[in-house]
Protein backbone atom coordinates (compact mmCIF):
# COMPACT_ATOMS: atom_id res chain seq x y z
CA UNK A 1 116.58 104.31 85.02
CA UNK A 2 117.00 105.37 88.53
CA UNK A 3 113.32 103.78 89.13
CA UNK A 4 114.55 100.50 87.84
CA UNK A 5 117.83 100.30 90.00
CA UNK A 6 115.54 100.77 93.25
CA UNK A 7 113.60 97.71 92.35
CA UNK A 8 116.11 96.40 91.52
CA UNK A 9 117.42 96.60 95.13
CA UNK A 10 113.96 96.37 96.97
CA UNK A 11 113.88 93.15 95.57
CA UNK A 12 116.86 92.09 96.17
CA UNK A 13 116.22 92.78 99.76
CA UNK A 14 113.25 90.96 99.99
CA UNK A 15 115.20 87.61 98.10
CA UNK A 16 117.57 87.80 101.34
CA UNK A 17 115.17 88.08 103.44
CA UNK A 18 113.11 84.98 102.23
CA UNK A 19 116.78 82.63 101.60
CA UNK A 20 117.79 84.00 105.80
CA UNK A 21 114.55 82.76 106.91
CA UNK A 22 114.44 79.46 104.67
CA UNK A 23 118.11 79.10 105.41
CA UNK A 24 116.63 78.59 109.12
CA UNK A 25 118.91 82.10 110.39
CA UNK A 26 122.44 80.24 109.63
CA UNK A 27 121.21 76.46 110.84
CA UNK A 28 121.11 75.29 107.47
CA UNK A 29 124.43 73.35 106.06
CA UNK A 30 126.52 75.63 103.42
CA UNK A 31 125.98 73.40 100.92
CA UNK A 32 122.51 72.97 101.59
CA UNK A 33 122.10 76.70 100.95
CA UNK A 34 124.17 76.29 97.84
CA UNK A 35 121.83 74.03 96.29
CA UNK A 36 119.09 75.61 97.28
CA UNK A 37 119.93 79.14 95.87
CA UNK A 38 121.32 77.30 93.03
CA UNK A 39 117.80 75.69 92.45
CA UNK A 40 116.13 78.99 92.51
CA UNK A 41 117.93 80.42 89.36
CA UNK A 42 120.87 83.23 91.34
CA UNK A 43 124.10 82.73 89.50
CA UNK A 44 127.15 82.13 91.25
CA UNK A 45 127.62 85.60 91.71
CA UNK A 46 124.28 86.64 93.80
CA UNK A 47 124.89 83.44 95.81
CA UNK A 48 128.50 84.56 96.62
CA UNK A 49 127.68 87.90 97.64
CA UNK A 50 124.70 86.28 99.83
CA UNK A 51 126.92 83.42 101.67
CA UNK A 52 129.76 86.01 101.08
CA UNK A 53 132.03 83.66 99.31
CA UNK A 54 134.08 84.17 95.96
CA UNK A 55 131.85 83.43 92.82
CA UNK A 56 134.49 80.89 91.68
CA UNK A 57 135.08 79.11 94.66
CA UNK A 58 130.43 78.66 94.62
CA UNK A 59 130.51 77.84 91.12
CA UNK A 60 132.98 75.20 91.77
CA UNK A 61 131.66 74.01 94.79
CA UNK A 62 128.29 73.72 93.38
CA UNK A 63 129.64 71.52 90.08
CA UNK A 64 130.67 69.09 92.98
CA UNK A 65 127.46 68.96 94.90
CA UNK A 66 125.56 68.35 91.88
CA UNK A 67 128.27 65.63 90.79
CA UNK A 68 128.01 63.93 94.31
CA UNK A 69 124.49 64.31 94.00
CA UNK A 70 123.83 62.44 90.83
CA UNK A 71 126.10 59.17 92.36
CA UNK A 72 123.49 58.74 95.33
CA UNK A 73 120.78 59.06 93.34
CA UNK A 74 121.93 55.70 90.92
């Protein structure tokens, strides 16, 4: 089990690696990074420990992106 926790975390270190360096080191918009990590599959709780935000307050946040999203697009 212990073998499984350490992937766990190597690859979790190699996910932030790859979103800080698509994320252009912080010159990306928050809610640019939202959607992005969004669109990659992490739940609002691995984005919010990324960005450092409360899981809620990404969850909600991206609801409204999406919603504000879908109006430009008609």
């Amino acid at each position: 089990m212990s073998e499984d926790k350490e992937i766990v975390k190597r690859l979790d270190t190699i996910i932030r690696l790859l979103l800080n360096q698509q994320t252009n080191n912080g010159k990306m918009k928050l809610d640019e990074q939202y959607l992005l990590m969004d669109s990659i599959g992490l739940n609002s709780t691995e984005i919010g420990k990324f960005l450092k935000k409360e899981p809620r307050n990404v969850s909600s946040r991206i609801i409204k992106l999406k919603k504000k999203t879908k109006i430009k697009s008609k």
